[in-house]
PDB file of N, CA and C in Angstrom:
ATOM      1  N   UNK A   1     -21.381  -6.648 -27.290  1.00  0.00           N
ATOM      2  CA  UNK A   1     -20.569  -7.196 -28.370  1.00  0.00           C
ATOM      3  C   UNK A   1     -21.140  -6.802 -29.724  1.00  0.00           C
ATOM      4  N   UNK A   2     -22.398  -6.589 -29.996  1.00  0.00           N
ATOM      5  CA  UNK A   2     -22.943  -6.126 -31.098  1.00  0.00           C
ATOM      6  C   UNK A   2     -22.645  -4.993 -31.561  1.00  0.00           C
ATOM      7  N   UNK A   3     -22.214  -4.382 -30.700  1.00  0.00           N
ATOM      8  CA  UNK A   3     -22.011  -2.875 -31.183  1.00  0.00           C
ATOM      9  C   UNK A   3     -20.641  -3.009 -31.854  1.00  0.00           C
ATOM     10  N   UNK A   4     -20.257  -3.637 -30.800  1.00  0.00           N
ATOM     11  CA  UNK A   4     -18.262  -3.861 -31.578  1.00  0.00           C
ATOM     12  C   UNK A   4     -18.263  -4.477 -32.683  1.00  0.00           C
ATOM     13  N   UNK A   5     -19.139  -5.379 -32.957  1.00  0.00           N
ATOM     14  CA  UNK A   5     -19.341  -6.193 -34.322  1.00  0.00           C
ATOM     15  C   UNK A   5     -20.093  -4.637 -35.659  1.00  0.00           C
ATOM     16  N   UNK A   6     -20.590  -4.100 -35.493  1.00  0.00           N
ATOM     17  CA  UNK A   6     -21.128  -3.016 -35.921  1.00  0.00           C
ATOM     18  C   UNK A   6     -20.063  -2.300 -36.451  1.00  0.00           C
ATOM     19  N   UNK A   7     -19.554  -1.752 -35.158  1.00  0.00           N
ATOM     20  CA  UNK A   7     -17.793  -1.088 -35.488  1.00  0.00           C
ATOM     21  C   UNK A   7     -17.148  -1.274 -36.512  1.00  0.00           C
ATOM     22  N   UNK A   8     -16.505  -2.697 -35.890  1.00  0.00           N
ATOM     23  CA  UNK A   8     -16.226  -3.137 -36.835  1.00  0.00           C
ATOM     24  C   UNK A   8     -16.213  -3.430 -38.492  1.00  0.00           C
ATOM     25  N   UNK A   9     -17.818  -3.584 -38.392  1.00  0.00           N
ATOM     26  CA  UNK A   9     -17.972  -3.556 -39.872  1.00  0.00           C
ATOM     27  C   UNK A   9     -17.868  -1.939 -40.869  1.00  0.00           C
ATOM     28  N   UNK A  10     -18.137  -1.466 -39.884  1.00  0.00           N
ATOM     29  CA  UNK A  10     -17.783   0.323 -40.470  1.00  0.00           C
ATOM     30  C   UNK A  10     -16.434   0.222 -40.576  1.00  0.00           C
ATOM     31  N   UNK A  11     -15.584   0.585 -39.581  1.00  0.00           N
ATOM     32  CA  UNK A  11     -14.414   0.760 -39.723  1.00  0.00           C
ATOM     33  C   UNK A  11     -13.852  -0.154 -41.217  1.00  0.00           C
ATOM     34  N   UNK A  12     -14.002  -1.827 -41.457  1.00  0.00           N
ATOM     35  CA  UNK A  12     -13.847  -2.558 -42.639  1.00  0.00           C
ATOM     36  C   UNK A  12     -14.071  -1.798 -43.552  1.00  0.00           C
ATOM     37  N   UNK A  13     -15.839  -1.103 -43.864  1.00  0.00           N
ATOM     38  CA  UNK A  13     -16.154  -0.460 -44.871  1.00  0.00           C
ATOM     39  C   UNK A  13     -15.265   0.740 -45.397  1.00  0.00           C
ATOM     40  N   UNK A  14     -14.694   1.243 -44.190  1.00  0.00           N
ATOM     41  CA  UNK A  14     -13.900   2.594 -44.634  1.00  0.00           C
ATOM     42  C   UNK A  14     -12.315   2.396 -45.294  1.00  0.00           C
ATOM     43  N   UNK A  15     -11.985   1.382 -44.719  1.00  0.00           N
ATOM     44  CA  UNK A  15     -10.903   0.836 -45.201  1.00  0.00           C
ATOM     45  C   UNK A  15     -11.160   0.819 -46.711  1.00  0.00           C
ATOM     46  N   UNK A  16     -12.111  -0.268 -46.748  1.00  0.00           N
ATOM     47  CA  UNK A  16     -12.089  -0.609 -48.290  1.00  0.00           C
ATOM     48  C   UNK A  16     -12.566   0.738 -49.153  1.00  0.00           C
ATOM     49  N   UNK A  17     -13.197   1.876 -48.242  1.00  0.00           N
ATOM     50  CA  UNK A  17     -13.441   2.500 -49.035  1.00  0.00           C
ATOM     51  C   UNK A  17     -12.185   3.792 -49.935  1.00  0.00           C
ATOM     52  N   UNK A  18     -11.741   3.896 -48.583  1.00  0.00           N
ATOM     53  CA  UNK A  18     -10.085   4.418 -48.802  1.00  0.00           C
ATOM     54  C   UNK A  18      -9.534   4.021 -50.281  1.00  0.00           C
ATOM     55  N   UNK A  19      -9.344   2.294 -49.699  1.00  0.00           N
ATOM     56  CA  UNK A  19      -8.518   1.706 -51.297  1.00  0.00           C
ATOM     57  C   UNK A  19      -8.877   1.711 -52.071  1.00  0.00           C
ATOM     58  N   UNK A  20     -10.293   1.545 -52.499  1.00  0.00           N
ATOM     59  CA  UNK A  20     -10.984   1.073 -53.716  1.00  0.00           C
ATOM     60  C   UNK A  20     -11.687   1.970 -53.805  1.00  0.00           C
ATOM     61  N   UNK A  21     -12.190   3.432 -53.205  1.00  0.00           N
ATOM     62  CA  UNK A  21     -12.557   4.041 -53.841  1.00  0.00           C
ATOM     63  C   UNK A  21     -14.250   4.127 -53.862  1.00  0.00           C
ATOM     64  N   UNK A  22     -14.725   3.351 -53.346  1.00  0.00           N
ATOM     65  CA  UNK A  22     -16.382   3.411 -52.733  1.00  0.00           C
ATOM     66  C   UNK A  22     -16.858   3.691 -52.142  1.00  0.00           C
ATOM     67  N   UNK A  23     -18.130   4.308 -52.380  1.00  0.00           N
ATOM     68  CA  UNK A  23     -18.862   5.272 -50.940  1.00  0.00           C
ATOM     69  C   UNK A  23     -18.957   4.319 -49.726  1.00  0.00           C
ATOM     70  N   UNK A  24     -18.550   4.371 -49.117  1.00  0.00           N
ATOM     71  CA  UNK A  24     -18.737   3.900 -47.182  1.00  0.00           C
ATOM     72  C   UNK A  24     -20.000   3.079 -47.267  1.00  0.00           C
ATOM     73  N   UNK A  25     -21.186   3.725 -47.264  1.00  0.00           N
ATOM     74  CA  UNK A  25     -22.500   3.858 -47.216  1.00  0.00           C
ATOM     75  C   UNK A  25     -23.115   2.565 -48.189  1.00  0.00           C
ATOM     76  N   UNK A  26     -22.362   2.403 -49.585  1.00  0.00           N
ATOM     77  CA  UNK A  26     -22.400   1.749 -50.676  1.00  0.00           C
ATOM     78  C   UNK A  26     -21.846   0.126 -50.412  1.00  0.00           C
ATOM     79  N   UNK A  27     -21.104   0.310 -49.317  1.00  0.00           N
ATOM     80  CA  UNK A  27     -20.509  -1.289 -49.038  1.00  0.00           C
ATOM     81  C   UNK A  27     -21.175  -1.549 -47.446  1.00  0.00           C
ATOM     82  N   UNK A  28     -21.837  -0.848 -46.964  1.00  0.00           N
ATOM     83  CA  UNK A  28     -22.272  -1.035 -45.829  1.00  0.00           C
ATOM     84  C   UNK A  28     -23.458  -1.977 -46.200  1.00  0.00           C
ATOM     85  N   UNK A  29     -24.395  -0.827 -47.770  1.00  0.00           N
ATOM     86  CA  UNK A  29     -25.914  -1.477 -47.818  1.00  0.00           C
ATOM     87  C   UNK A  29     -25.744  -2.621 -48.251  1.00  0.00           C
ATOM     88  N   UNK A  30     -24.680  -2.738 -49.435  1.00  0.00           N
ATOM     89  CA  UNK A  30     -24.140  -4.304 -50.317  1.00  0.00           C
ATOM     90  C   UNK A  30     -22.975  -4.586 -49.483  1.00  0.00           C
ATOM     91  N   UNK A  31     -22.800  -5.605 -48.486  1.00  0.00           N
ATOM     92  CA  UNK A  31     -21.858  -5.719 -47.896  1.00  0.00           C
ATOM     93  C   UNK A  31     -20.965  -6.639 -48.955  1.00  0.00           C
ATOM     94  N   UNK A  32     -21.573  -7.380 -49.975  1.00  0.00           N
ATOM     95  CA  UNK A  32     -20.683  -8.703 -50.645  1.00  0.00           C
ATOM     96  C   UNK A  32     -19.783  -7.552 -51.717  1.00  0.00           C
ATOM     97  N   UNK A  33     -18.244  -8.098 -51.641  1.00  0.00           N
ATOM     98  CA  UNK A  33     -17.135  -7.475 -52.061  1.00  0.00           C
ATOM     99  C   UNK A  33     -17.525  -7.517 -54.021  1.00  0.00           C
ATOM    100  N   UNK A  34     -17.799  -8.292 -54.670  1.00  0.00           N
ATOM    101  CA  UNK A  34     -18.511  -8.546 -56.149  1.00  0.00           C
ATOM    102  C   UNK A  34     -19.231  -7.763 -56.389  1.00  0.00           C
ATOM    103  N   UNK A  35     -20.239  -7.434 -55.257  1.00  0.00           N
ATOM    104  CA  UNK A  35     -21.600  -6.185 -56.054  1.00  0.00           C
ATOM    105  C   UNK A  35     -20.577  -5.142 -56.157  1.00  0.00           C
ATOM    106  N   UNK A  36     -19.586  -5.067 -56.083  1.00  0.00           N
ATOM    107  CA  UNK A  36     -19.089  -3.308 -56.089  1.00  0.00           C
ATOM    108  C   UNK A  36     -17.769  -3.780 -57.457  1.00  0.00           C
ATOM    109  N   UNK A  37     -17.898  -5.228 -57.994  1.00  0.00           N
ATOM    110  CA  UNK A  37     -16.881  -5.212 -59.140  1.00  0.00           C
ATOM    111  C   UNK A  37     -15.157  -5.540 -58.767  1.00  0.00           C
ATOM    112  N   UNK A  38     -15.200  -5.693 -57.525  1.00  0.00           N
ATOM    113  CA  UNK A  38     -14.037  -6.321 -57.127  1.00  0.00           C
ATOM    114  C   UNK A  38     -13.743  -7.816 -56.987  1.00  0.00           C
ATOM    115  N   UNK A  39     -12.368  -8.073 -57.892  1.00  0.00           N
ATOM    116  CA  UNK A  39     -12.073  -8.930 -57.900  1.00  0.00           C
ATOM    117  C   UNK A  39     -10.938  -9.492 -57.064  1.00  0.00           C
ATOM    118  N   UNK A  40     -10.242 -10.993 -57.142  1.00  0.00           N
ATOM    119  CA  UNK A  40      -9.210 -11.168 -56.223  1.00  0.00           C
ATOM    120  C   UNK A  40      -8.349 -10.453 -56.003  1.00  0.00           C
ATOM    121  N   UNK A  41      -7.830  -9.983 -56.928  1.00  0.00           N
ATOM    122  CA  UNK A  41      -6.456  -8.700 -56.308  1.00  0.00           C
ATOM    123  C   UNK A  41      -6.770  -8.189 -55.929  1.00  0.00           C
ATOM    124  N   UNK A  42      -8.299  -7.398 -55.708  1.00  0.00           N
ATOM    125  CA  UNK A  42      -8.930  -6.535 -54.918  1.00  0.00           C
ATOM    126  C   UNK A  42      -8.715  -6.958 -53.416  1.00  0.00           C
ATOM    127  N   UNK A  43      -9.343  -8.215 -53.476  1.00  0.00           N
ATOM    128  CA  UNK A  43      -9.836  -8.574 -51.885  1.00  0.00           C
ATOM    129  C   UNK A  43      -7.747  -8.813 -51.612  1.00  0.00           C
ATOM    130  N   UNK A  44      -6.962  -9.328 -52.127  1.00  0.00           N
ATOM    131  CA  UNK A  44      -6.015  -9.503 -52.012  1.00  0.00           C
ATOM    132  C   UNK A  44      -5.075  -8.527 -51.119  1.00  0.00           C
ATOM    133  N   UNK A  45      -5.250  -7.077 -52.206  1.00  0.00           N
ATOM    134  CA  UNK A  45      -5.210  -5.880 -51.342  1.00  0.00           C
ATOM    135  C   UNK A  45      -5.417  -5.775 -50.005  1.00  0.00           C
ATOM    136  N   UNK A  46      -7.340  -5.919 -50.236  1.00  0.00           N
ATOM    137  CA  UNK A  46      -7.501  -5.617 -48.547  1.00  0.00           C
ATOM    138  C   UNK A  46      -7.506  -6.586 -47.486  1.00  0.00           C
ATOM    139  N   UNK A  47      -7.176  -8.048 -48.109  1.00  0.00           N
ATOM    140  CA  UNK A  47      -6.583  -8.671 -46.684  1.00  0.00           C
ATOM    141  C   UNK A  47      -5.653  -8.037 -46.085  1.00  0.00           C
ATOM    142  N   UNK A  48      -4.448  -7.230 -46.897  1.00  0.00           N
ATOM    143  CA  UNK A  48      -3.011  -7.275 -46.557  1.00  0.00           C
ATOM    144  C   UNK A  48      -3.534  -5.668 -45.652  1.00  0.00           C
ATOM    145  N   UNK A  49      -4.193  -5.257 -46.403  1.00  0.00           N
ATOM    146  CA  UNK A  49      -4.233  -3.798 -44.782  1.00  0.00           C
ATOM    147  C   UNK A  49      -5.246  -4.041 -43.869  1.00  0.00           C
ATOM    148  N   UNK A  50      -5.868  -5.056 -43.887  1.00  0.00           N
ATOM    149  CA  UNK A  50      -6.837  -5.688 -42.560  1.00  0.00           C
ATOM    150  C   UNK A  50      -5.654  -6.314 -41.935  1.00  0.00           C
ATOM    151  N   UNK A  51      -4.900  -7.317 -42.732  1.00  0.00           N
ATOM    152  CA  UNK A  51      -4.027  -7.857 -41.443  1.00  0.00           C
ATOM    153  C   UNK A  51      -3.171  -6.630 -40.973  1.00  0.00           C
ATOM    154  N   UNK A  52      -2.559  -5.789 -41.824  1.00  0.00           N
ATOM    155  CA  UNK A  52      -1.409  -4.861 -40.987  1.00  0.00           C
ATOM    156  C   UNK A  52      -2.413  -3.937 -39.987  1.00  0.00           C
ATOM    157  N   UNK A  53      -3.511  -3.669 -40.314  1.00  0.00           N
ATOM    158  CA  UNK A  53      -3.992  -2.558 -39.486  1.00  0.00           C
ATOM    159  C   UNK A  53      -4.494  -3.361 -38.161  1.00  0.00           C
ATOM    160  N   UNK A  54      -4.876  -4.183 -38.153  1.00  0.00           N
ATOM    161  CA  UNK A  54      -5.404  -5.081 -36.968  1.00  0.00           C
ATOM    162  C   UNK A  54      -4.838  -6.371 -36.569  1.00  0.00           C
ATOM    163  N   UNK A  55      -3.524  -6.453 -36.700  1.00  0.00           N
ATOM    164  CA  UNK A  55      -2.954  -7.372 -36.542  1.00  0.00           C
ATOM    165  C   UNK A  55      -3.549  -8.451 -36.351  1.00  0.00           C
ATOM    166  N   UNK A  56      -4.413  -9.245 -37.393  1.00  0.00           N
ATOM    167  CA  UNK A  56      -4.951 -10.139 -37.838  1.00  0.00           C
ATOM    168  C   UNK A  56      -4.185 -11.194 -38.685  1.00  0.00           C
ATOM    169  N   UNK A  57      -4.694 -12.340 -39.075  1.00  0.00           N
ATOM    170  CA  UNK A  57      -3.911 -13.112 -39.933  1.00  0.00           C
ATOM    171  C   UNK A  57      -5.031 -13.697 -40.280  1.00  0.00           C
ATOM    172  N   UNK A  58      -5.364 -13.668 -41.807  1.00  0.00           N
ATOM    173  CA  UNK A  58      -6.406 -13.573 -42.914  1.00  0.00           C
ATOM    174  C   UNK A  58      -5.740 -15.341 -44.035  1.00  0.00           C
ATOM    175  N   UNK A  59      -6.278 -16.554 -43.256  1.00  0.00           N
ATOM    176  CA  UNK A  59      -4.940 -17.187 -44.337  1.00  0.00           C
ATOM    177  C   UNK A  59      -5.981 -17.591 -45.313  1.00  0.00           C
ATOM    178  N   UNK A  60      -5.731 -18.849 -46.231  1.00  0.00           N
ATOM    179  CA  UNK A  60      -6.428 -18.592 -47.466  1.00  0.00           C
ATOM    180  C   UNK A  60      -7.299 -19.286 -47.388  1.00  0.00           C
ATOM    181  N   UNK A  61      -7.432 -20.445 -45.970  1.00  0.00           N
ATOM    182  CA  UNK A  61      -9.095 -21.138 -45.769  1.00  0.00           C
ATOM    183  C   UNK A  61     -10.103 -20.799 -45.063  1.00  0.00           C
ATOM    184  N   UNK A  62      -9.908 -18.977 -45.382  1.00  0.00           N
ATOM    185  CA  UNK A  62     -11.010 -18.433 -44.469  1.00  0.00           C
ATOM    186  C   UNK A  62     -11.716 -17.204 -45.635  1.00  0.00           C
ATOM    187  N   UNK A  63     -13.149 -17.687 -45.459  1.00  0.00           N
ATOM    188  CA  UNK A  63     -13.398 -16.884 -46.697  1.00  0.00           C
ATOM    189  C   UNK A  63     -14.080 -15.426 -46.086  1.00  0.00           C
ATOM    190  N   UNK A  64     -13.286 -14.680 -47.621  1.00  0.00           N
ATOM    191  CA  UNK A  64     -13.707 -13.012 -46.873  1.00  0.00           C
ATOM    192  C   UNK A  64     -14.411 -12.953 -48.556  1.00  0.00           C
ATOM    193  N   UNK A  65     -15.381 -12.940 -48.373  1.00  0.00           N
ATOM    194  CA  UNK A  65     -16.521 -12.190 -49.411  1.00  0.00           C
ATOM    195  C   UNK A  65     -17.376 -10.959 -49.402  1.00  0.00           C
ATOM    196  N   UNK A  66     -17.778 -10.712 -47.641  1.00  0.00           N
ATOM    197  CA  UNK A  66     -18.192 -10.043 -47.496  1.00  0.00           C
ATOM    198  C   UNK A  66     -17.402  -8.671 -46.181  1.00  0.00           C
ATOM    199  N   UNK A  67     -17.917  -8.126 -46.000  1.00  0.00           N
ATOM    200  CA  UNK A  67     -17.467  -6.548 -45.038  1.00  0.00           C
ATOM    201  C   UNK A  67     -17.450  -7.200 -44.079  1.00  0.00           C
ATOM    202  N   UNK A  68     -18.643  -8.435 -43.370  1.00  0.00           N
ATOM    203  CA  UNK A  68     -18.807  -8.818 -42.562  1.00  0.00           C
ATOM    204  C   UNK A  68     -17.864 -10.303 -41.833  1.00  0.00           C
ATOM    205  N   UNK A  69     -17.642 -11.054 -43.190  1.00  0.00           N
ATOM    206  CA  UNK A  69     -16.289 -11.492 -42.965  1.00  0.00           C
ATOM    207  C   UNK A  69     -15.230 -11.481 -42.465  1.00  0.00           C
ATOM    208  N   UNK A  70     -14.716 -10.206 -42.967  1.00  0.00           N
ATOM    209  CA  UNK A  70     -13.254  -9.641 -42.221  1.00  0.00           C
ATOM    210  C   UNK A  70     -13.836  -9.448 -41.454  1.00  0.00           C
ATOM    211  N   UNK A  71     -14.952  -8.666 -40.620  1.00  0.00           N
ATOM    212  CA  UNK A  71     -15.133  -8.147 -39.461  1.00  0.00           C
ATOM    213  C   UNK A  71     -15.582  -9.621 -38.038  1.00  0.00           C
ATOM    214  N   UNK A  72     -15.754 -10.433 -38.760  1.00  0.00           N
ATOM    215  CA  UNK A  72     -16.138 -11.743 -37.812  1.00  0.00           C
ATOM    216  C   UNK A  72     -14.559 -12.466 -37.731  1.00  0.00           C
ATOM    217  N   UNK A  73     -13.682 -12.049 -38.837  1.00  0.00           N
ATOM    218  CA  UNK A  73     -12.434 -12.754 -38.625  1.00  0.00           C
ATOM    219  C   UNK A  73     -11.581 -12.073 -37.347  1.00  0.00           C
ATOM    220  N   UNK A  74     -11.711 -10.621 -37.678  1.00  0.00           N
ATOM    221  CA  UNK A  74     -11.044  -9.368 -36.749  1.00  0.00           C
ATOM    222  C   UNK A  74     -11.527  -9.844 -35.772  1.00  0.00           C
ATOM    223  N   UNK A  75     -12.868 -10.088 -35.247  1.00  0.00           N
ATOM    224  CA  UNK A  75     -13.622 -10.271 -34.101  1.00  0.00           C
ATOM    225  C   UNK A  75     -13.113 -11.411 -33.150  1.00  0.00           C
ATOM    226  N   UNK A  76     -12.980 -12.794 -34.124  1.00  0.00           N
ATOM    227  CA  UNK A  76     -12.558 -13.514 -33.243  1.00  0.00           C
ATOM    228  C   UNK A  76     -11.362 -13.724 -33.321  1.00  0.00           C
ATOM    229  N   UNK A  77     -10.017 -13.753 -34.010  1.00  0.00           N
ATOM    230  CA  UNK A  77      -8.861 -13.404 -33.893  1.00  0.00           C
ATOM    231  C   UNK A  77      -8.268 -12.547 -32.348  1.00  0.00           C
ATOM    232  N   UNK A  78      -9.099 -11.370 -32.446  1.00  0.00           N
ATOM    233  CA  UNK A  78      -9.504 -10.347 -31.193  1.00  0.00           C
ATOM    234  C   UNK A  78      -9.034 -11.196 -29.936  1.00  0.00           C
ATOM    235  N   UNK A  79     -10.711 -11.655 -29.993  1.00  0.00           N
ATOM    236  CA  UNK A  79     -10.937 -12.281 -28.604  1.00  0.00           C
ATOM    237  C   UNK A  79     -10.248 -13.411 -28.496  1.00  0.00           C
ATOM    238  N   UNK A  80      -9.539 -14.070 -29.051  1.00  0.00           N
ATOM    239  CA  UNK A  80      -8.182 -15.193 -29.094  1.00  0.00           C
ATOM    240  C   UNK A  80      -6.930 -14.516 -28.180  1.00  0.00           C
ATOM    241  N   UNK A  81      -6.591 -13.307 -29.168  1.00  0.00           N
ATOM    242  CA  UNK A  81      -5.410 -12.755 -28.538  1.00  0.00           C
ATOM    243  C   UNK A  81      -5.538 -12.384 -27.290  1.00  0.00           C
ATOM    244  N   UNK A  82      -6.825 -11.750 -26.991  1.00  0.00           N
ATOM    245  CA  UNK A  82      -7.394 -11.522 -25.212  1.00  0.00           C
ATOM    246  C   UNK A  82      -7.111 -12.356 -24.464  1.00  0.00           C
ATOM    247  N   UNK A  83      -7.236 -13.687 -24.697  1.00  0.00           N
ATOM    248  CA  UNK A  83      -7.521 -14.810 -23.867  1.00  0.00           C
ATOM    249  C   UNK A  83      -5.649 -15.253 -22.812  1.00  0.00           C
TER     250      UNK A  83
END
């Protein structure tokens, strides 16, 4: 499962790096979404292509601050829909 949690957090990083424009590498070492100057419309953004790309549902009492966030939300959302 660690590894998928790992994955995960890459794959997140690339996403965000796509939209916003940041080295991969740069949100991997600072995973918190602020060290890189993003604000709510930012994260706003990338809820909406975390939920379309992973058919996730991101609602607003779940906090995504960090890479690792979305990737623990993706994670267990995941293993919900498995069940």
């Amino acid at each position: 499962m660690h590894s998928y949690t790992n994955r995960l957090r890459y794959d997140v990083a690339c996403l965000i790096s796509d939209l916003k424009h940041i080295e991969t590498f740069q949100l991997l070492r600072k995973p918190q979404l602020e060290q890189h100057g993003l604000e709510l419309l930012d994260v706003v953004d990338i809820i909406l292509e975390v939920e379309k790309k992973y058919g996730v549902e991101i609602t607003d009492d779940l906090p995504v601050f960090t890479i690792h966030d979305f990737a623990h939300i993706i994670e267990v959302q995941s293993l919900r829909q498995a069940s």
